[in-house]
C-alpha atoms as a PDB file:
ATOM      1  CA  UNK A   1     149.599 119.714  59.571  1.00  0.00           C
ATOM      2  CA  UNK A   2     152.275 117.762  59.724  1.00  0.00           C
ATOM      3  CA  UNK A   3     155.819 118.894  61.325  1.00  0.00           C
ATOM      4  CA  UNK A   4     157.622 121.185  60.122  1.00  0.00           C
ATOM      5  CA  UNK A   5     161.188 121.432  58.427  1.00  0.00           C
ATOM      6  CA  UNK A   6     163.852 124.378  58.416  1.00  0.00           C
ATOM      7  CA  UNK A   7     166.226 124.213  55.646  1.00  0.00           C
ATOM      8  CA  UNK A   8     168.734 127.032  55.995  1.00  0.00           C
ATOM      9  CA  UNK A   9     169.406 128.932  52.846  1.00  0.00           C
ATOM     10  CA  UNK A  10     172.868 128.644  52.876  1.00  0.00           C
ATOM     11  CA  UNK A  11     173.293 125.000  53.506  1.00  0.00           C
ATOM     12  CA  UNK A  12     170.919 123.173  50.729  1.00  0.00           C
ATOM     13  CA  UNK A  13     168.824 125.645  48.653  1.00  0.00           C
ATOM     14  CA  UNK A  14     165.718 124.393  47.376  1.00  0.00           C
ATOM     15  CA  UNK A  15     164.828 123.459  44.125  1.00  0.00           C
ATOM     16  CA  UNK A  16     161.526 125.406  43.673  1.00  0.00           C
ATOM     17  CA  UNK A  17     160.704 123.711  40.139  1.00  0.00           C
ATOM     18  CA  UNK A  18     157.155 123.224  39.547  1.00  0.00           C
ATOM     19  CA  UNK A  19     155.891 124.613  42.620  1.00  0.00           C
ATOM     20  CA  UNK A  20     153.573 127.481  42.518  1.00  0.00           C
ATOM     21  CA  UNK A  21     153.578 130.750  44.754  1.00  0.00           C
ATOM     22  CA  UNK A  22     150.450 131.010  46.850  1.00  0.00           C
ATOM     23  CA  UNK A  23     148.462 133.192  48.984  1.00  0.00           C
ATOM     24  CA  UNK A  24     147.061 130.045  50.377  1.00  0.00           C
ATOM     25  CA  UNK A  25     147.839 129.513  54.038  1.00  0.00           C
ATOM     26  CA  UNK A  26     149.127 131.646  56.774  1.00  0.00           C
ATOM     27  CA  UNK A  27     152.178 133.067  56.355  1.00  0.00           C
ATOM     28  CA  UNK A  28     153.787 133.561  59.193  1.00  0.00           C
ATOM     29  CA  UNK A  29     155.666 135.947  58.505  1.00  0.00           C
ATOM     30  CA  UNK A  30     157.452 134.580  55.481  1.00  0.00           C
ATOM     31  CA  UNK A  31     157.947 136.767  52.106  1.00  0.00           C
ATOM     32  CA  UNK A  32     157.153 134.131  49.850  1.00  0.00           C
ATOM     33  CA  UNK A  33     154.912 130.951  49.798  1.00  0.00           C
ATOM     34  CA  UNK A  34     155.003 127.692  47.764  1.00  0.00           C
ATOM     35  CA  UNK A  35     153.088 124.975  46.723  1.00  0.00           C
ATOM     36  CA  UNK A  36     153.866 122.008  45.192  1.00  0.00           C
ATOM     37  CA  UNK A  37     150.696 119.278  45.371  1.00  0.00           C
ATOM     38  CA  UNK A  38     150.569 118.565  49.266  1.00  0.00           C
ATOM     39  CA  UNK A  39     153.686 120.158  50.394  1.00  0.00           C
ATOM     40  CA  UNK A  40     153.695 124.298  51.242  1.00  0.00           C
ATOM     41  CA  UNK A  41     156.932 126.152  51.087  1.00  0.00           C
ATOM     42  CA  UNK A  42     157.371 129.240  53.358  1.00  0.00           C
ATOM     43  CA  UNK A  43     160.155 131.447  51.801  1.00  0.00           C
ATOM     44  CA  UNK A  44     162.187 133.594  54.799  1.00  0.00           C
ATOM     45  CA  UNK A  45     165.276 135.832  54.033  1.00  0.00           C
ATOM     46  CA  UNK A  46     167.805 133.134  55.508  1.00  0.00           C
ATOM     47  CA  UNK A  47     165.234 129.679  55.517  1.00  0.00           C
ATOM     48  CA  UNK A  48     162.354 127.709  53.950  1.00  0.00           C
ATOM     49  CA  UNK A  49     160.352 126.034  56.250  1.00  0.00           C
ATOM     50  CA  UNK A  50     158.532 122.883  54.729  1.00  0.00           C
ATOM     51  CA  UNK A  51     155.748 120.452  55.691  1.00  0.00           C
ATOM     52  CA  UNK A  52     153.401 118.436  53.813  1.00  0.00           C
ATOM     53  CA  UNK A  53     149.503 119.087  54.202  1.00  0.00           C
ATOM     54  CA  UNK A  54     146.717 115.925  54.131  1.00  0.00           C
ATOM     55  CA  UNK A  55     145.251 118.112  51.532  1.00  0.00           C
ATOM     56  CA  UNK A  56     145.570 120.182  48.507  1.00  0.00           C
ATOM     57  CA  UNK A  57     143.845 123.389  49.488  1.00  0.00           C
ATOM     58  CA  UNK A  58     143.886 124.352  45.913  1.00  0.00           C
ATOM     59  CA  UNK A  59     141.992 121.020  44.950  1.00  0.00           C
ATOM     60  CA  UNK A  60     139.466 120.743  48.219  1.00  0.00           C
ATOM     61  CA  UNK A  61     139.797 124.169  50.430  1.00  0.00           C
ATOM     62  CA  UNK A  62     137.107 122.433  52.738  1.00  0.00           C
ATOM     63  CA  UNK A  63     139.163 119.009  53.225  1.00  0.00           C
ATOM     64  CA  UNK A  64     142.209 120.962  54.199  1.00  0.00           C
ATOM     65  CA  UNK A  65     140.536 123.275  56.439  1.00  0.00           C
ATOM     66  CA  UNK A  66     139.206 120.449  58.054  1.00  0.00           C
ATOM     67  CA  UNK A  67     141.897 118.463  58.069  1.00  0.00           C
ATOM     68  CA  UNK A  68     144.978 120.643  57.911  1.00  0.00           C
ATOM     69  CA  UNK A  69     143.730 123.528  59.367  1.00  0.00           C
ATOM     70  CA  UNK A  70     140.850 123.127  61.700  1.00  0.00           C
ATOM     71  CA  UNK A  71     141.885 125.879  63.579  1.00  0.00           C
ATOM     72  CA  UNK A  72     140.435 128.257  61.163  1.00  0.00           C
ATOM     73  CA  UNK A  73     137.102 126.406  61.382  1.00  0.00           C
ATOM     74  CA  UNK A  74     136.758 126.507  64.684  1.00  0.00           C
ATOM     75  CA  UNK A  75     138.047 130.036  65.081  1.00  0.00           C
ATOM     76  CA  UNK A  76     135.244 131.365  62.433  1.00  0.00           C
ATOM     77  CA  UNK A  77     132.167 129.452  63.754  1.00  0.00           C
ATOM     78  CA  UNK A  78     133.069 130.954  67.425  1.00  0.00           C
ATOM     79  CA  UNK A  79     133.247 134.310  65.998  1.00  0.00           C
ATOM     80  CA  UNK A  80     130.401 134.808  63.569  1.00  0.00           C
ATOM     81  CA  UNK A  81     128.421 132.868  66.775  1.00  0.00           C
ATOM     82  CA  UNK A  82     129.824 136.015  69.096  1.00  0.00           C
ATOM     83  CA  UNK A  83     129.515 138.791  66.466  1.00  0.00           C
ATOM     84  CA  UNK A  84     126.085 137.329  66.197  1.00  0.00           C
ATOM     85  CA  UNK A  85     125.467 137.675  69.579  1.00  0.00           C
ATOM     86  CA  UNK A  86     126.907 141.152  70.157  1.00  0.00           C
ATOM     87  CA  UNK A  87     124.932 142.645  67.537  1.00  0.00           C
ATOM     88  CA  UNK A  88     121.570 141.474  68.809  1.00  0.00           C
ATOM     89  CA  UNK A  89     122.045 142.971  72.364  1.00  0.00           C
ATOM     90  CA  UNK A  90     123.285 145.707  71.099  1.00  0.00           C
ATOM     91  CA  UNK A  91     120.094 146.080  68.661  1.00  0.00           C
ATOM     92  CA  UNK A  92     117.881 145.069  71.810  1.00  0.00           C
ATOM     93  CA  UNK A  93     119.300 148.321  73.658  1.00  0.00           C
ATOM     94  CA  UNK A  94     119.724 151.051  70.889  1.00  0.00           C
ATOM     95  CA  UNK A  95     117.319 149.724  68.007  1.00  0.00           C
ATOM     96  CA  UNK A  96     120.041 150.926  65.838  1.00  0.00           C
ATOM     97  CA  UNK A  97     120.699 148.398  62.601  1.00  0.00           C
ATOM     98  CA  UNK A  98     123.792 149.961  61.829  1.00  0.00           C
ATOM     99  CA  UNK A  99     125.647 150.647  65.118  1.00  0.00           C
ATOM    100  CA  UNK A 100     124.256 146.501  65.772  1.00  0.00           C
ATOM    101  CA  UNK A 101     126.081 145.574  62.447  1.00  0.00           C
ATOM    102  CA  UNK A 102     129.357 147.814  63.433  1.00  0.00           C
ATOM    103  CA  UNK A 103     129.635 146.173  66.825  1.00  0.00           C
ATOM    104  CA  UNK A 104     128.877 142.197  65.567  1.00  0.00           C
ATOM    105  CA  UNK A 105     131.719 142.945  63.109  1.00  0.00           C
ATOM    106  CA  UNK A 106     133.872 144.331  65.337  1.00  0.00           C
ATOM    107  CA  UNK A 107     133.282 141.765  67.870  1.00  0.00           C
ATOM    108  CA  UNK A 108     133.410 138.691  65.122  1.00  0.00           C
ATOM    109  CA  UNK A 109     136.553 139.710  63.769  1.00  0.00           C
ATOM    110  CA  UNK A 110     138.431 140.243  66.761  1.00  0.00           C
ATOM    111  CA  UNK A 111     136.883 136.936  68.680  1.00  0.00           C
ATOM    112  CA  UNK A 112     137.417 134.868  65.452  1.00  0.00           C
ATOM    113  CA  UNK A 113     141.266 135.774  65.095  1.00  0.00           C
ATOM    114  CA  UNK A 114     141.788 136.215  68.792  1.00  0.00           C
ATOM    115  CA  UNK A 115     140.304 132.320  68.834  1.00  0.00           C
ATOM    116  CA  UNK A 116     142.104 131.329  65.577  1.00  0.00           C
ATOM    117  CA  UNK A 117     145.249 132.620  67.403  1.00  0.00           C
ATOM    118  CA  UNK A 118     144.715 130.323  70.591  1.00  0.00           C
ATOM    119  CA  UNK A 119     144.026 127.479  67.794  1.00  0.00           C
ATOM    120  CA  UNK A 120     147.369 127.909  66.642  1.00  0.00           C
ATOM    121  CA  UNK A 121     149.290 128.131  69.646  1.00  0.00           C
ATOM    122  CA  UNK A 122     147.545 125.111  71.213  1.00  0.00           C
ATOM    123  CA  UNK A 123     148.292 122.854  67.653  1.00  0.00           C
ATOM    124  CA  UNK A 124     151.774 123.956  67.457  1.00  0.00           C
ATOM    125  CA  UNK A 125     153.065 123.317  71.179  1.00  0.00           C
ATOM    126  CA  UNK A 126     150.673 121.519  72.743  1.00  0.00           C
ATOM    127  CA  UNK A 127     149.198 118.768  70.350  1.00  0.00           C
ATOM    128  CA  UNK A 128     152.550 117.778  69.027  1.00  0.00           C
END
């Protein structure tokens, strides 16, 4: 990802013509998200912040992961890897499917977005 822009409301409002509102990328808070080809639009009550992606995630959602957002990769390999892990020791000592299942969830989500979290805070201040 590329750096970002904040364009207060008040000062220069943007012309949202032709862009499209998304669920595509994270948030951050914002109400509202845009996108218009590579460049994503988050919508707050007194700013938009802008920046332009590598990669359409609407035209190749692997490419921009990858490129844009390699964070998320990262962050979900580690944490399927751990829930994976989890589960089978926790199989190994109760021989119970479902409480193995429950706890490789558990412990997939909350490594995955506890990694993807780290991801982001190391991109955003440290890498640029």
């Amino acid at each position: 990802m590329s750096r970002e822009i904040e364009v207060p409301k008040d000062a220069r409002p943007i012309m949202l013509d032709g862009a499209e509102e998304t669920l595509l990328g994270d948030p951050m808070g914002a109400k509202k998200q845009y996108r218009y080809g590579n460049l994503h639009i988050r919508e707050y009550e007194d700013r938009y912040v802008v920046h332009v992606d590598r990669v359409d995630p609407r035209r190749d959602p692997l490419m921009h992961i990858l490129l844009d957002a390699p964070e998320l990769m990262v962050a979900s390999a580690l944490g399927i890897y751990s829930g994976l892990r989890l589960g089978d020791s926790v199989y190994k000592i109760t021989r119970s499917k479902s409480s193995a299942i429950v706890a490789g969830t558990l412990a997939s989500v909350a490594s995955g977005y506890i990694l993807y979290l780290l991801g982001r805070f190391i991109k955003d201040r440290l890498i640029r």
